[in-house]
N, C-alpha and C. Protein backbone atom coordinates (compact mmCIF):
# COMPACT_ATOMS: atom_id res chain seq x y z
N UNK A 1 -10.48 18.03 4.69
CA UNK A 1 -10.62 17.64 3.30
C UNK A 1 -11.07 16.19 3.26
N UNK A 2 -12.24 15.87 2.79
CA UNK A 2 -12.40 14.39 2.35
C UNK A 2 -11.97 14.16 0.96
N UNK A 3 -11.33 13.16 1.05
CA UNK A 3 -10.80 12.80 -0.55
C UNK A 3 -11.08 10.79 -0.52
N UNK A 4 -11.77 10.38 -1.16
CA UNK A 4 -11.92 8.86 -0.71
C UNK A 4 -11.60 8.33 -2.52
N UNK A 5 -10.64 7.11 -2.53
CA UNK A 5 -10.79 6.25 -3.95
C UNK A 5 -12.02 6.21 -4.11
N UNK A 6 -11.89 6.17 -5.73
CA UNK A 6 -13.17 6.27 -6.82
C UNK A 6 -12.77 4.32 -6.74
N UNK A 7 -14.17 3.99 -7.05
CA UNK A 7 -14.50 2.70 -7.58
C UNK A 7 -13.30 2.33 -8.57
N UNK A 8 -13.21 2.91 -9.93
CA UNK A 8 -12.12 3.28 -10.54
C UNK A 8 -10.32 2.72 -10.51
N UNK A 9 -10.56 4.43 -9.32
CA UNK A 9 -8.95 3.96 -8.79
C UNK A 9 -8.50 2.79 -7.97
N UNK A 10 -9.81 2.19 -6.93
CA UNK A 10 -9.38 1.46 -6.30
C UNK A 10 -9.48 -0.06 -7.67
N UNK A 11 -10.21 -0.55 -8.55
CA UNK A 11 -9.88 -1.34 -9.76
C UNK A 11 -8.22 -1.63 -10.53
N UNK A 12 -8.01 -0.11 -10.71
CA UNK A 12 -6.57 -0.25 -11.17
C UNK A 12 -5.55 -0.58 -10.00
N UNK A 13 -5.50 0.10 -8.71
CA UNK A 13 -4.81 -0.26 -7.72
C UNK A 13 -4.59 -2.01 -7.19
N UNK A 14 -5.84 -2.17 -7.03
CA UNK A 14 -5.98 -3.94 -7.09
C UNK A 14 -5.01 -4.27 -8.12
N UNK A 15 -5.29 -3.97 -9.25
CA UNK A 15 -5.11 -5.14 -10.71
C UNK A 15 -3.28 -4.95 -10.30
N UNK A 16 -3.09 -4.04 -10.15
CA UNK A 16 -1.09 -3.53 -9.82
C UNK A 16 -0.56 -4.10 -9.11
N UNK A 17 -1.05 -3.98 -7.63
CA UNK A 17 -0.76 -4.95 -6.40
C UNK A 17 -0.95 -5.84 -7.02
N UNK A 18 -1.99 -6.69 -7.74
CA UNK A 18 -2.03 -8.52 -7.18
C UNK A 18 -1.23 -8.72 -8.90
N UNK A 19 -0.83 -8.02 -9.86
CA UNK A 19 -0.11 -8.47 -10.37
C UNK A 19 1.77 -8.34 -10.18
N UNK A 20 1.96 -7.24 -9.62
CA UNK A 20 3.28 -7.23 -8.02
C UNK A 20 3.33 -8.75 -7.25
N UNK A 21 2.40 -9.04 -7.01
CA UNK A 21 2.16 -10.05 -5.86
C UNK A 21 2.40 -11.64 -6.35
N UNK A 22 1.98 -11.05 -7.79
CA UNK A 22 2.27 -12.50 -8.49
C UNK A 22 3.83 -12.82 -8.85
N UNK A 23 4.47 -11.58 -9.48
CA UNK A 23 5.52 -11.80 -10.05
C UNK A 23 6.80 -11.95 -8.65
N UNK A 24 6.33 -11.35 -7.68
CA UNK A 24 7.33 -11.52 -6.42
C UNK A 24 7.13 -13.12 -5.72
N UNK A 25 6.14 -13.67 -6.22
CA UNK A 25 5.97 -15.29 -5.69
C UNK A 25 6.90 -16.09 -7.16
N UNK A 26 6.99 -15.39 -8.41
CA UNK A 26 7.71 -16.11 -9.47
C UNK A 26 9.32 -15.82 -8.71
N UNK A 27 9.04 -14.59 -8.28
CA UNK A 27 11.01 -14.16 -8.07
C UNK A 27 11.20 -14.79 -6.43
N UNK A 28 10.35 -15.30 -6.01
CA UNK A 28 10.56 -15.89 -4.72
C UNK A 28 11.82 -16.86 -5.02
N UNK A 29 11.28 -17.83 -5.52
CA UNK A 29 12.10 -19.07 -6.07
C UNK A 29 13.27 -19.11 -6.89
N UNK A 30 13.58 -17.70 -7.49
CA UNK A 30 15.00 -17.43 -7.74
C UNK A 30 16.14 -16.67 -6.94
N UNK A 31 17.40 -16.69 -6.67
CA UNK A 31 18.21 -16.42 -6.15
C UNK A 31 18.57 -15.21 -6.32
N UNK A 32 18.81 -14.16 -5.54
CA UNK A 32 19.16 -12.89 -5.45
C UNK A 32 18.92 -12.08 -4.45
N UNK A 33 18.66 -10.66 -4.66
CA UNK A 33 18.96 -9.53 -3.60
C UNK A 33 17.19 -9.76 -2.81
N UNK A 34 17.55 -9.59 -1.69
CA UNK A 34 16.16 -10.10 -0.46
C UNK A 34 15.74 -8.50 -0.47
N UNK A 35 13.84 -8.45 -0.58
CA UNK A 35 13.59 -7.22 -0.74
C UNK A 35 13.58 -6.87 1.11
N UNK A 36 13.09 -5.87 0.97
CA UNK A 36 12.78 -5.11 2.66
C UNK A 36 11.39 -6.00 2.62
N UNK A 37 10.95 -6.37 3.49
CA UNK A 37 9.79 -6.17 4.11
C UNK A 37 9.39 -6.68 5.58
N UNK A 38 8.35 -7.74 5.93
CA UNK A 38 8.30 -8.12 6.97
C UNK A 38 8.85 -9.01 7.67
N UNK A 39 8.97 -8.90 8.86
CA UNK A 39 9.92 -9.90 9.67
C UNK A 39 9.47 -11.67 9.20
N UNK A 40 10.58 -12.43 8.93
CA UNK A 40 10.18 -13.61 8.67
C UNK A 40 8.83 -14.27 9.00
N UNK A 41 8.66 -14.05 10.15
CA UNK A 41 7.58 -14.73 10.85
C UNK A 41 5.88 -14.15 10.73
N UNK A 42 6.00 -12.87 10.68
CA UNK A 42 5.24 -12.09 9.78
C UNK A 42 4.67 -12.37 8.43
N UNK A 43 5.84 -12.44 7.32
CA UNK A 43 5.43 -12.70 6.17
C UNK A 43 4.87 -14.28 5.64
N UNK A 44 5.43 -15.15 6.75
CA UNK A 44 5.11 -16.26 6.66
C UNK A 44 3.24 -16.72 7.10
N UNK A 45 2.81 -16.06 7.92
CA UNK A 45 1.76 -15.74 8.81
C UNK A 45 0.76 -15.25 7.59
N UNK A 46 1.53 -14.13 6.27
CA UNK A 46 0.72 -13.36 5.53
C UNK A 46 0.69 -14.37 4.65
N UNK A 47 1.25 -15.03 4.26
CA UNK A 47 1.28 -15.82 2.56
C UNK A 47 0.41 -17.21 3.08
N UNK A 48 0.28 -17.48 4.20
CA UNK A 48 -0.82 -18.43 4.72
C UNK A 48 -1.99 -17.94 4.79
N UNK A 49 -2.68 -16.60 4.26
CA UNK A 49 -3.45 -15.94 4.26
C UNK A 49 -3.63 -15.18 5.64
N UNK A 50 -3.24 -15.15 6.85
CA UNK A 50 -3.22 -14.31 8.25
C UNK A 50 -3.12 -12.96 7.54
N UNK A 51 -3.76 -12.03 8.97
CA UNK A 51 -3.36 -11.10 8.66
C UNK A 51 -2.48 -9.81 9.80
N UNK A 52 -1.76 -8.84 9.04
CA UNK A 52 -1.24 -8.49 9.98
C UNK A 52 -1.54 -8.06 11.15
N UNK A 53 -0.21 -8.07 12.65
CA UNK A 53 -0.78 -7.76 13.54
C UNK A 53 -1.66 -6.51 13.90
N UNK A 54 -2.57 -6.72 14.97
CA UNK A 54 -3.74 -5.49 15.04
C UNK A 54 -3.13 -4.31 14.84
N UNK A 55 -1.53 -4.03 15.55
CA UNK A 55 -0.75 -2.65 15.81
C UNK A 55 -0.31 -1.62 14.33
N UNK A 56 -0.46 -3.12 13.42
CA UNK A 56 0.01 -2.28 11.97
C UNK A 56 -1.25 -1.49 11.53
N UNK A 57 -2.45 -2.48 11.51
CA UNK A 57 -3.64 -2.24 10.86
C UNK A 57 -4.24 -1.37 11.81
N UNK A 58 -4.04 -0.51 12.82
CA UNK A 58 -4.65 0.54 13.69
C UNK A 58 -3.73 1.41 13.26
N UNK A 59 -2.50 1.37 12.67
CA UNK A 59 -2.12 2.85 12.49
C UNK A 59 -2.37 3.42 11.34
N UNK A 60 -3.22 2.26 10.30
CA UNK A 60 -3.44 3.52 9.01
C UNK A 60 -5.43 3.60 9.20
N UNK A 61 -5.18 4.97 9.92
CA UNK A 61 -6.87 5.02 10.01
C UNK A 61 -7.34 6.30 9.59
N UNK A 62 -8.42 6.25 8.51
CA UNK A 62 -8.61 7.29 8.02
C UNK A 62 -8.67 8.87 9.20
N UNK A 63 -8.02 10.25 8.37
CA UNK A 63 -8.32 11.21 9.60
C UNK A 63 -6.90 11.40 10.75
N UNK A 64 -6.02 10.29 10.63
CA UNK A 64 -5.17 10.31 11.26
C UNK A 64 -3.46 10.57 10.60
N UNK A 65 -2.67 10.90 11.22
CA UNK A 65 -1.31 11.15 10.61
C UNK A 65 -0.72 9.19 10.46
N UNK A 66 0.17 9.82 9.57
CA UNK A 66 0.66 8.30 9.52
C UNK A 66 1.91 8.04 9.92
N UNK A 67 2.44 6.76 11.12
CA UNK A 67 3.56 7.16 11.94
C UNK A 67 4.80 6.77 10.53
N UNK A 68 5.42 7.75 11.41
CA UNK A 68 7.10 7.92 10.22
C UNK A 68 7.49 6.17 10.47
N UNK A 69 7.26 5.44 11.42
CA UNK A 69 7.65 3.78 11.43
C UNK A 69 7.23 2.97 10.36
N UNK A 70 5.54 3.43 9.84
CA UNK A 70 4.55 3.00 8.50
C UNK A 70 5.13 3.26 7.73
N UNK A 71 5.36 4.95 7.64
CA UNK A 71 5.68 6.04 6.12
C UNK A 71 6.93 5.30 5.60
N UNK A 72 7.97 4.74 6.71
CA UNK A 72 8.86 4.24 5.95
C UNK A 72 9.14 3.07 4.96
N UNK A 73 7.86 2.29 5.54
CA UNK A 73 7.87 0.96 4.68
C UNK A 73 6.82 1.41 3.21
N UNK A 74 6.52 2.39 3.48
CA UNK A 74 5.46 2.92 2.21
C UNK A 74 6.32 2.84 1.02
N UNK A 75 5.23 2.60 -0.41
CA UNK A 75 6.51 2.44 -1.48
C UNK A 75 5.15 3.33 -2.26
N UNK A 76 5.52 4.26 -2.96
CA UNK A 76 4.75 4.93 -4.01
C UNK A 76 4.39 4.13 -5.43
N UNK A 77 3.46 4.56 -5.87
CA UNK A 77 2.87 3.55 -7.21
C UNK A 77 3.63 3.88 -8.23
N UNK A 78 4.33 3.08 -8.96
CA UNK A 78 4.59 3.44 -10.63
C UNK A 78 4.55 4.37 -11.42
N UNK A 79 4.99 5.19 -11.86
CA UNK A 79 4.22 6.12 -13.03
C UNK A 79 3.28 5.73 -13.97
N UNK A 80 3.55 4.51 -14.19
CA UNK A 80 3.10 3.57 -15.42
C UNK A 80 1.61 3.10 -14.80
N UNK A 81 1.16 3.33 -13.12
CA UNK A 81 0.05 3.12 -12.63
C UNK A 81 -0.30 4.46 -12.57
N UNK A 82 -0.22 5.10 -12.00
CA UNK A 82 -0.60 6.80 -12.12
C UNK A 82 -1.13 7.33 -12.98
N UNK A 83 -0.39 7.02 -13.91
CA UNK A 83 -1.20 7.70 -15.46
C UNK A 83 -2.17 6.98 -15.99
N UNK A 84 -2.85 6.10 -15.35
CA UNK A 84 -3.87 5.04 -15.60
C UNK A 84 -5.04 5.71 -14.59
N UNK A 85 -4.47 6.45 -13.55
CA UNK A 85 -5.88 7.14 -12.62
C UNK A 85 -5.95 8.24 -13.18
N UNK A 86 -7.75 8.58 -12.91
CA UNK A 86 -7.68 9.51 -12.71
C UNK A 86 -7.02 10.76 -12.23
N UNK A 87 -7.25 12.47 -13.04
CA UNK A 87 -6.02 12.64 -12.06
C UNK A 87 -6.37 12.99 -10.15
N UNK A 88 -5.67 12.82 -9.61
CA UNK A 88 -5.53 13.50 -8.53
C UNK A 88 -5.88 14.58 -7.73
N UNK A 89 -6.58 14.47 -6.24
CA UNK A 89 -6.68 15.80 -5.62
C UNK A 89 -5.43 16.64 -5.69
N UNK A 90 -5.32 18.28 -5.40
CA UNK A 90 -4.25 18.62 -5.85
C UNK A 90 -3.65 18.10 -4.19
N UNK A 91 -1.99 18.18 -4.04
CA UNK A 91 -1.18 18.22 -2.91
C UNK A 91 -1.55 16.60 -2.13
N UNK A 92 -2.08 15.70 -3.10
CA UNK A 92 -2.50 14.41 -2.59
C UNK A 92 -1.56 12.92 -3.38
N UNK A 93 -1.06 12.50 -2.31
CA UNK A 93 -0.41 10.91 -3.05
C UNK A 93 -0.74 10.01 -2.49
N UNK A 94 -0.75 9.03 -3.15
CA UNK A 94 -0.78 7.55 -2.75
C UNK A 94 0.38 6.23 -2.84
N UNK A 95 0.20 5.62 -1.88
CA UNK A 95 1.64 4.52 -1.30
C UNK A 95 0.60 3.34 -1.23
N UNK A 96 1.11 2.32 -1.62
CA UNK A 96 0.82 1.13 -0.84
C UNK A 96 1.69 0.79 0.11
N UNK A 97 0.73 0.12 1.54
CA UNK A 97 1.88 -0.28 2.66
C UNK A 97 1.12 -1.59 3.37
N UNK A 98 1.95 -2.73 3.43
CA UNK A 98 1.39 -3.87 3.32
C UNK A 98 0.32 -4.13 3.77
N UNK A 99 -0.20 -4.62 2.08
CA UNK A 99 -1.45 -5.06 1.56
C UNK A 99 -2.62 -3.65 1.56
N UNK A 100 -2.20 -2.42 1.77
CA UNK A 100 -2.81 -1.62 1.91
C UNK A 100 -2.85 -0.53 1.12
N UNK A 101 -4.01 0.30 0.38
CA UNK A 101 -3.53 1.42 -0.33
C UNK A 101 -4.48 2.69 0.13
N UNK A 102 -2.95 3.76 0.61
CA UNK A 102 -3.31 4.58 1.37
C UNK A 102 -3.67 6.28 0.66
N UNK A 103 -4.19 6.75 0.78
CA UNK A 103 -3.86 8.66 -0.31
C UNK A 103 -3.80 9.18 1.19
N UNK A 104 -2.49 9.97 0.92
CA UNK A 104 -2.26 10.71 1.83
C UNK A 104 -2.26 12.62 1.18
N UNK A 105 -2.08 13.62 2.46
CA UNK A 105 -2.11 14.76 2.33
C UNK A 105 -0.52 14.91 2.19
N UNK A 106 0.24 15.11 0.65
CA UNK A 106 1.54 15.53 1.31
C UNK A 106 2.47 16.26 1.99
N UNK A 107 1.75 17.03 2.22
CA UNK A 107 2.23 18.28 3.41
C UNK A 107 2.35 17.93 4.70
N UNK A 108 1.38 17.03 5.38
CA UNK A 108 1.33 16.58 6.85
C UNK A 108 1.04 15.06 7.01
N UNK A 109 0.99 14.18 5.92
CA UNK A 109 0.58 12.77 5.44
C UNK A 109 -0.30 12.36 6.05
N UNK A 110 -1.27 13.18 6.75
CA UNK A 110 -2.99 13.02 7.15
C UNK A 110 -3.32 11.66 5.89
N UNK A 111 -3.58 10.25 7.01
CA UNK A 111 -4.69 9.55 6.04
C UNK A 111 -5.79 10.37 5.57
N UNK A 112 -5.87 10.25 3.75
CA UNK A 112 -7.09 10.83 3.76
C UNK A 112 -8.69 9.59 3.39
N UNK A 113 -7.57 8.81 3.10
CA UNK A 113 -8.80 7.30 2.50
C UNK A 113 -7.43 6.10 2.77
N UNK A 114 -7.82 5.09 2.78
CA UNK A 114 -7.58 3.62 2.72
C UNK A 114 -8.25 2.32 2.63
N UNK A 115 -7.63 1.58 1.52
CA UNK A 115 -8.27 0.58 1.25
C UNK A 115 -7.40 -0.99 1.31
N UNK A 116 -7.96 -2.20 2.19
CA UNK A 116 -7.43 -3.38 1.79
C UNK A 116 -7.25 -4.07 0.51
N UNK A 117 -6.27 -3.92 -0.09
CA UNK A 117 -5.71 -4.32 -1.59
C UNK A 117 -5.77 -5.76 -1.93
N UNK A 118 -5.44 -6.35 -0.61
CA UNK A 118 -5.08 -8.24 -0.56
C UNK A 118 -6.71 -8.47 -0.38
């Protein structure tokens, strides 16, 4: 099955992420619950503009399964973004997983497209 983002979807996907991206640099600077993500040294590396190591960015490759180590840091889009795309191949979702937005097959989570979001 080829299924690749429309011009479109990948527009709204951007505008979500980098407005996410903004409001987590406002909640940086306030006190509270620490989200999941990358190892200190990592995220520090990313917000200097670096990017992640080669091992992350080789495992989401179109055509390929996606390892359950990725799938776990995957976070699904909003409803409130969803209903802004087009709809959907049938049995197909999409996750962003850092800086990345992936559509997977949900039956066997075959990458079916991916795009750099950052």
């Amino acid at each position: 099955m080829v299924v690749i983002f429309t011009p479109t979807e990948r527009e709204i996907i951007v505008g979500y992420v980098r407005s996410c991206e903004e409001k987590q640099k406002h909640q940086h600077n306030s006190k509270g619950k620490k989200e999941k993500g990358l190892p200190p040294g990592l995220a520090k590396k990313v917000e200097r503009g670096g990017e992640l190591p080669p091992g992350w960015q080789k495992k989401c490759v179109r055509g390929e399964t996606i390892p359950s180590d990725v799938y776990k840091h995957c976070e699904p889009l909003p409803q409130d973004v969803v209903v802004q795309l087009p709809p959907a191949p049938p049995d197909t979702i999409i996750v962003t997983v850092h800086g990345k937005a992936v559509r997977l097959a949900k039956a066997t989570l075959e990458i079916l497209d991916v795009f750099d979001v950052l």
